[in-house]
N, C-alpha and C. Protein backbone atom coordinates (compact mmCIF):
# COMPACT_ATOMS: atom_id res chain seq x y z
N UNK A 1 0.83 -1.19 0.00
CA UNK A 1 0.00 0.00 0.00
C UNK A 1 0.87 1.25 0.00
N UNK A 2 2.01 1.31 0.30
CA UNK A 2 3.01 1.93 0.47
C UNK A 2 3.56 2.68 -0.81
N UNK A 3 3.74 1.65 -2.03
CA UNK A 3 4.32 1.94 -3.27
C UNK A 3 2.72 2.75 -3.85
N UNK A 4 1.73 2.30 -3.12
CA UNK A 4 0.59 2.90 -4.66
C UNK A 4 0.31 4.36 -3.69
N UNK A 5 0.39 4.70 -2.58
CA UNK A 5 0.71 5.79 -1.72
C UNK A 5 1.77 7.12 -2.31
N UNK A 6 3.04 6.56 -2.32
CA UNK A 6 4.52 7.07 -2.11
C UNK A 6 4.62 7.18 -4.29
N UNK A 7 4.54 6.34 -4.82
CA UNK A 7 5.46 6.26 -5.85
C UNK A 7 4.07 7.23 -7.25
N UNK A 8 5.01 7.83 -7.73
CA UNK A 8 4.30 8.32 -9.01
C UNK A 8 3.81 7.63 -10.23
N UNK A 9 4.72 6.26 -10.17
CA UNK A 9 4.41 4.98 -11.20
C UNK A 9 4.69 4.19 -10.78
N UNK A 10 3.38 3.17 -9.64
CA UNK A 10 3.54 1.86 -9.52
C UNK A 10 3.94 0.73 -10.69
N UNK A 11 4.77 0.20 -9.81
CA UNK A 11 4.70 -1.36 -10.93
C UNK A 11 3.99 -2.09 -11.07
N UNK A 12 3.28 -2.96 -11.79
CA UNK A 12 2.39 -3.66 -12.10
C UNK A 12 2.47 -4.37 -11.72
N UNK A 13 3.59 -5.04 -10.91
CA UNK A 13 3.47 -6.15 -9.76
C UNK A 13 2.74 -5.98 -8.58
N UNK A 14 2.41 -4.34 -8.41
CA UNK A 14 1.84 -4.06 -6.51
C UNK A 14 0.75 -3.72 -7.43
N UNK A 15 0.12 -2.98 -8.41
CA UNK A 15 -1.30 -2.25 -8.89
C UNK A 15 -1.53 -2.60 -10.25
N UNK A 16 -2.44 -3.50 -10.63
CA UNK A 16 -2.76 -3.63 -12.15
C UNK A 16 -4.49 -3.30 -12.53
N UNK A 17 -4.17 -2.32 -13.48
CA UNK A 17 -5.65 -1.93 -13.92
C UNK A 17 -6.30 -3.33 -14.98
N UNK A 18 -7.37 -3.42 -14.64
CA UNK A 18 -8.02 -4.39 -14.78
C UNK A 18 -8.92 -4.23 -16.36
N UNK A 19 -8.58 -4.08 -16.95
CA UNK A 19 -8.96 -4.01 -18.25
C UNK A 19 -10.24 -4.33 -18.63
N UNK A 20 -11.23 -3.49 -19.03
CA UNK A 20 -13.02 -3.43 -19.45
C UNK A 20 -13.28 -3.52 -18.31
N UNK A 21 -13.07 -2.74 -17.21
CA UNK A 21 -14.05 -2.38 -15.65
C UNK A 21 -14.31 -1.05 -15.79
N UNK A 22 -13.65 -0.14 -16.49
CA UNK A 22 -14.03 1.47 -16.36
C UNK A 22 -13.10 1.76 -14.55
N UNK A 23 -11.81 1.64 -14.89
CA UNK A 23 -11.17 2.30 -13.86
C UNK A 23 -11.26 1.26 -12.35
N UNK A 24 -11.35 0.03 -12.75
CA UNK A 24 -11.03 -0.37 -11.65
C UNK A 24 -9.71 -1.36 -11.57
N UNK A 25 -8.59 -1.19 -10.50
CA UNK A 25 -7.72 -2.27 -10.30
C UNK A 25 -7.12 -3.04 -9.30
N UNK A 26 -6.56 -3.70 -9.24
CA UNK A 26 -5.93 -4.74 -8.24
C UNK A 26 -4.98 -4.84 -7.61
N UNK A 27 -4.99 -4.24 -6.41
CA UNK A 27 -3.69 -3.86 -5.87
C UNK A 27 -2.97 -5.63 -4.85
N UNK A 28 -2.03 -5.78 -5.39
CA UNK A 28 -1.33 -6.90 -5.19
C UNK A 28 -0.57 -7.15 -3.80
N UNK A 29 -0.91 -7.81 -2.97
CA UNK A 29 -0.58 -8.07 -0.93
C UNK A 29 -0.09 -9.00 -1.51
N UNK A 30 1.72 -9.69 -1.05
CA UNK A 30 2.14 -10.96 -0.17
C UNK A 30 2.56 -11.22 0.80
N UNK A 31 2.32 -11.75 1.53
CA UNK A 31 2.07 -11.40 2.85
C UNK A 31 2.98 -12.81 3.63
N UNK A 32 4.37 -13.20 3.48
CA UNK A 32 4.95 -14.78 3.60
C UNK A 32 4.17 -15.54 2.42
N UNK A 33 3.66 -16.50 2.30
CA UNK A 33 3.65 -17.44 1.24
C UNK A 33 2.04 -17.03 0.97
N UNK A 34 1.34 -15.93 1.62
CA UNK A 34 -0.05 -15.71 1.23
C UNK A 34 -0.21 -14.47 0.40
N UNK A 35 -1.01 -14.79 -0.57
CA UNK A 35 -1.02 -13.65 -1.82
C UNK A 35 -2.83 -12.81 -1.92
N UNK A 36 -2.86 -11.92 -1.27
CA UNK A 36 -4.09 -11.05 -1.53
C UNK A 36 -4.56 -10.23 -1.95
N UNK A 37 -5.40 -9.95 -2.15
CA UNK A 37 -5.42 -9.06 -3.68
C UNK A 37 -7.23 -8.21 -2.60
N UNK A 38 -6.63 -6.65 -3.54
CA UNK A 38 -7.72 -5.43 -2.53
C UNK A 38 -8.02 -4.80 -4.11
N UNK A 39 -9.01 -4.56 -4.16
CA UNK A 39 -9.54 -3.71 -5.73
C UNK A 39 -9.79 -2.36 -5.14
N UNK A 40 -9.32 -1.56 -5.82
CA UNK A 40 -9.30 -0.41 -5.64
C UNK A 40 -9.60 0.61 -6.57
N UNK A 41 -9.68 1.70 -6.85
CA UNK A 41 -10.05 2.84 -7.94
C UNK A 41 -9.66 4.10 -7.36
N UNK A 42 -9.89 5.07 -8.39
CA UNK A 42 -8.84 6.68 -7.84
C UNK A 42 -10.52 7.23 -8.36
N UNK A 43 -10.39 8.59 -7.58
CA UNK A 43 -11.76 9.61 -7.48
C UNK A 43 -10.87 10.46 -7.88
N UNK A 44 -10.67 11.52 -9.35
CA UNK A 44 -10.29 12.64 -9.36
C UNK A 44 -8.78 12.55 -9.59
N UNK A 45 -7.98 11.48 -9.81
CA UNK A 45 -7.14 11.02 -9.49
C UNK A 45 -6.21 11.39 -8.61
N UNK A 46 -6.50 11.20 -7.51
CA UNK A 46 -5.86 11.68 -6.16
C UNK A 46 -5.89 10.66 -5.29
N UNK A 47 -7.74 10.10 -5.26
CA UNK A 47 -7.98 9.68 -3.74
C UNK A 47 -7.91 8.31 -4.47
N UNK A 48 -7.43 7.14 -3.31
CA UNK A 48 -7.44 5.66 -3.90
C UNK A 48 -8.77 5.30 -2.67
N UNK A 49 -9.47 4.36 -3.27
CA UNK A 49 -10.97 4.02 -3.02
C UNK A 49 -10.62 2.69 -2.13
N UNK A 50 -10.37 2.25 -1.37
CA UNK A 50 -10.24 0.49 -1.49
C UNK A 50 -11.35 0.22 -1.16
N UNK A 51 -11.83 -1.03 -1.65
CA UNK A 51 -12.81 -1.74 -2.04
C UNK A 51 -12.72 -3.28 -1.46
N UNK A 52 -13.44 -4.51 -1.75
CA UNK A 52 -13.11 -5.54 -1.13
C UNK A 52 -12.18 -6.24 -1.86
N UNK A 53 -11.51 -7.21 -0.95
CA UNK A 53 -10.23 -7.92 -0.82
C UNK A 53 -10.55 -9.19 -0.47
N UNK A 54 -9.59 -10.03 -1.38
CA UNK A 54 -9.66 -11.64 -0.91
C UNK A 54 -8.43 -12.26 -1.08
N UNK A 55 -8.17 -13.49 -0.50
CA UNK A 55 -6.84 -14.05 -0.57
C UNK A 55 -7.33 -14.82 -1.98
N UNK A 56 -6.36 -15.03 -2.53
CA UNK A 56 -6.17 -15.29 -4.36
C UNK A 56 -5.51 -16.68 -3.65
N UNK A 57 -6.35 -17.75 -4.49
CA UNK A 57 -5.71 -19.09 -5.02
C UNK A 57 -5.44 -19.60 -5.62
N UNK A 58 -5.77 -18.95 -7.20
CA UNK A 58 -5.58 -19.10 -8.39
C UNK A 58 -5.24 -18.27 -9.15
N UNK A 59 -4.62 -18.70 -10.25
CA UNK A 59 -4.42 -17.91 -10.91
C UNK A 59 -5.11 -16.73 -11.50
N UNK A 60 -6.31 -17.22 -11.94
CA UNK A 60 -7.55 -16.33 -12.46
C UNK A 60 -8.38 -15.55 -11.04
N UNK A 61 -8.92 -14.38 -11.33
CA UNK A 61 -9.19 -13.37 -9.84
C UNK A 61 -10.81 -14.04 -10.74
N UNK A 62 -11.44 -14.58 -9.78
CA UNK A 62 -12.96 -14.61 -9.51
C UNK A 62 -13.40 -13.39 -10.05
N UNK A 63 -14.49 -13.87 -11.17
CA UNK A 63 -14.91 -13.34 -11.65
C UNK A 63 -16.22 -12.52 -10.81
N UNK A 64 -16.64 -13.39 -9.37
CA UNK A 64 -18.01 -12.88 -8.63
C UNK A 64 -17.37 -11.40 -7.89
N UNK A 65 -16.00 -11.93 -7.47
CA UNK A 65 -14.67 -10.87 -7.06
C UNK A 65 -15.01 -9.53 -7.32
N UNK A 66 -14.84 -9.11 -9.06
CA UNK A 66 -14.68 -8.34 -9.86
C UNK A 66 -15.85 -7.35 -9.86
N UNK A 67 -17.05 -8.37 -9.72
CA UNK A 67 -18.66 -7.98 -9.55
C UNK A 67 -18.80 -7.33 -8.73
N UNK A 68 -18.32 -7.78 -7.81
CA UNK A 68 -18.78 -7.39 -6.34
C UNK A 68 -17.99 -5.75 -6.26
N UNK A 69 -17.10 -5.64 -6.83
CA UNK A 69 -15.85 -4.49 -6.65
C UNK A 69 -16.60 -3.60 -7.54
N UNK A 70 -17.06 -3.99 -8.65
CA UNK A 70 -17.92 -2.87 -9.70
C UNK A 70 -19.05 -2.77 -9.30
N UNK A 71 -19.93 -3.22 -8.37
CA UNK A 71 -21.13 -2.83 -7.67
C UNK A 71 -20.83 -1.60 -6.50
N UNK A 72 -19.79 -2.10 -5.76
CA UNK A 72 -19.45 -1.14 -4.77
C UNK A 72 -18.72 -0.07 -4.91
N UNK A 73 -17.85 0.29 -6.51
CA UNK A 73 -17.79 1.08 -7.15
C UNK A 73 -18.78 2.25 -7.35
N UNK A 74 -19.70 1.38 -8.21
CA UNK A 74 -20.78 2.05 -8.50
C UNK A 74 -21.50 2.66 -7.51
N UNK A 75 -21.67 1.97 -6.64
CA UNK A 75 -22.53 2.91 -4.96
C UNK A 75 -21.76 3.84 -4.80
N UNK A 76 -20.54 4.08 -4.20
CA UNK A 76 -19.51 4.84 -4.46
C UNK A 76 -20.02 6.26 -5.06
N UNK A 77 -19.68 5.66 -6.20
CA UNK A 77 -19.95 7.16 -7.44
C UNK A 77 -21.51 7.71 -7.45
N UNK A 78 -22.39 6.57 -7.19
CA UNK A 78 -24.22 7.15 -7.07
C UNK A 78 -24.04 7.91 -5.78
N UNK A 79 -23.50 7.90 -4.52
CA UNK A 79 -23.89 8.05 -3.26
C UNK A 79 -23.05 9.55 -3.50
N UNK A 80 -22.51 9.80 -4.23
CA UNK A 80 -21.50 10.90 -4.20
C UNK A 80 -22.03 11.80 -4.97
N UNK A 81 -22.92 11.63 -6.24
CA UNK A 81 -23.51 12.23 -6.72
C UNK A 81 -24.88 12.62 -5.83
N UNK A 82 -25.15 11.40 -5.21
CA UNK A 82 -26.36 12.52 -4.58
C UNK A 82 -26.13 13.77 -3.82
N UNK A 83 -25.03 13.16 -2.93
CA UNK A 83 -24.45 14.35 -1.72
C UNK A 83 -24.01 15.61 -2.86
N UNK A 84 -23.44 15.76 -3.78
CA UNK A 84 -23.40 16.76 -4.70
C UNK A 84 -24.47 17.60 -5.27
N UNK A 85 -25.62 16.66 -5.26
CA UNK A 85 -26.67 17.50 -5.80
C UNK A 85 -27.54 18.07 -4.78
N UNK A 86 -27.22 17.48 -3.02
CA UNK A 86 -28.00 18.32 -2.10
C UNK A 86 -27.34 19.86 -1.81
C-alpha cells in the first residue's frame, strides 16, 4: 500500500488496472507465502478508493470478485452524486 501511496508509477506487480471495468484495479498483498489481492479505484485522481479484498488461489481473480468491486464502485460514485446534488 506503500508503493501505490509514495510512488508516481507503480509497478504492475503491486497495482494492475483491470482491463473493461471502467477504472477499476488490483492492488497486489504478499504477505509470507499468502497472496491477496484489494480492488481499488482513484476519485479525481488523487484519492485511492479500497474496495473488497480476498486471498487469491488461483491464478484467475474470480470473476463474482470483480462484480462485487464494480457494484461497490458504483454505490460509491451514485452516493457521491447525490451528496453533490444536495
Amino acid at each position: 500500500m506503500e508503493a501505490i501511496e509514495t510512488l508516481e508509477r507503480v509497478p504492475s506487480n503491486y497495482l494492475k488496472f483491470l482491463v473493461g471495468t471502467n477504472g477499476l484495479y488490483e492492488a497486489r498483498i504478499q504477505l509470507g507465502s499468502n497472496i491477496w489481492r484489494v480492488f481499488c479505484f482513484f476519485d479525481n485522481d488523487r484519492l485511492v478508493i479500497l474496495l473488497n479484498g480476498f486471498q487469491k488461489k488461483t491464478q484467475k481473480t474470480p470473476k463474482s470478485e470483480i462484480e462485487k468491486a464494480l457494484n461497490l464502485m458504483a454505490e460509491y460514485f451514485n452516493t457521491k452524486a447525490k451528496e453533490d446534488g444536495n
